[in-house]
Every structure is written in structure tokens, then in C-alpha cells.
Protein backbone atom coordinates (compact mmCIF):
# COMPACT_ATOMS: atom_id res chain seq x y z
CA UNK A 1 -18.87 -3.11 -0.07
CA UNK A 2 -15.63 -4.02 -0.35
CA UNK A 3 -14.22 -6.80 1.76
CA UNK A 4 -10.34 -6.70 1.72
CA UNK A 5 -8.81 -10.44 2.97
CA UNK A 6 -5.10 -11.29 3.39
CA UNK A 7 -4.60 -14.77 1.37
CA UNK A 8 -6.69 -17.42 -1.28
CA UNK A 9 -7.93 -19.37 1.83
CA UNK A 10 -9.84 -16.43 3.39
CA UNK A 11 -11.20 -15.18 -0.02
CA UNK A 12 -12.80 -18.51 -0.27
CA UNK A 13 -14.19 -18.84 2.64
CA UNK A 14 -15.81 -15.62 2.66
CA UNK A 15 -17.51 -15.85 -0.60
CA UNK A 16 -20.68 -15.87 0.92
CA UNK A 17 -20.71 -12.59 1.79
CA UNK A 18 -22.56 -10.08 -0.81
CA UNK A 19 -20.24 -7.22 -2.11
CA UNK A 20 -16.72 -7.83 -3.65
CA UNK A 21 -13.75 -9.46 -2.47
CA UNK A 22 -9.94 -8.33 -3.06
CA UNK A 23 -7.75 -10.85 -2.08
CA UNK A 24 -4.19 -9.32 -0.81
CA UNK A 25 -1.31 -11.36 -1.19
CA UNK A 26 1.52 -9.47 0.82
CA UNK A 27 4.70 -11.29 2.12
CA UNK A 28 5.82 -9.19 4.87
CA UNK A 29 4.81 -11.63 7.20
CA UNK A 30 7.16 -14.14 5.55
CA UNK A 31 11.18 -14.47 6.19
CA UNK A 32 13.28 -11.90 8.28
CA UNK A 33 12.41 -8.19 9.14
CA UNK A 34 14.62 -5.64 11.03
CA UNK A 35 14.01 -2.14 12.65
CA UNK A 36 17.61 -1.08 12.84
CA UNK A 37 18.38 -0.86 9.40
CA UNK A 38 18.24 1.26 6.64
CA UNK A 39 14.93 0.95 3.79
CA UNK A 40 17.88 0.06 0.98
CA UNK A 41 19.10 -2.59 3.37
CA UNK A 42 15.91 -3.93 4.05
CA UNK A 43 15.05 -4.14 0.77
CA UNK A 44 18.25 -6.20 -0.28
CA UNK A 45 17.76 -8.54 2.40
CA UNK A 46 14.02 -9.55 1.84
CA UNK A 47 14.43 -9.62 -2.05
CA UNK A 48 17.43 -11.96 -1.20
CA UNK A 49 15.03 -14.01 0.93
CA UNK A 50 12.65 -13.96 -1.38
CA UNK A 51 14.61 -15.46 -4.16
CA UNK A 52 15.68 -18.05 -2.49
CA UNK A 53 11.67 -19.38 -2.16
């Protein structure tokens, strides 16, 4: 089994339970995100975001 968590925090709670754990650290949920424009756009915006962390 596989147990797929979102952050450090959760992985280390959950280390009780038998099987592995993969810890995913994605950032979407972090900074500014918009429907109405293009991928490219999109991309330059949150990598501008980004570097500014």
C-alpha cells in the first residue's frame, strides 16, 4: 500500500500506518491562479510568484 499525503506534517503523522508513504509537495495551492488565461501565461505568472518566495 501506498499512502500518498500532501505536505511533511501529514507524512509524519501518518507514520503509523504499515505500507509506504510518498509525501507530495505541490504548490498550486500557494499564490494566484486564473481560469481566463492562457497555460504560457499562467506559467509566467506563478514562476514569477514563486521567485519572489
Amino acid at each position: 500500500m501506498i499512502h500518498i499525503v500532501n505536505g511533511d506534517v501529514v507524512g509524519n503523522k501518518i507514520g503509523i500506518l504499515t505500507g509506504d508513504i510518498l509525501v507530495w509537495r505541490e504548490m498550486y495551492d500557494f499564490g494566484p491562479l486564473a481560469a481566463d488565461i492562457s497555460e504560457k501565461e499562467w506559467i509566467k505568472r506563478r514562476a514569477l510568484f514563486l521567485m519572489k518566495k
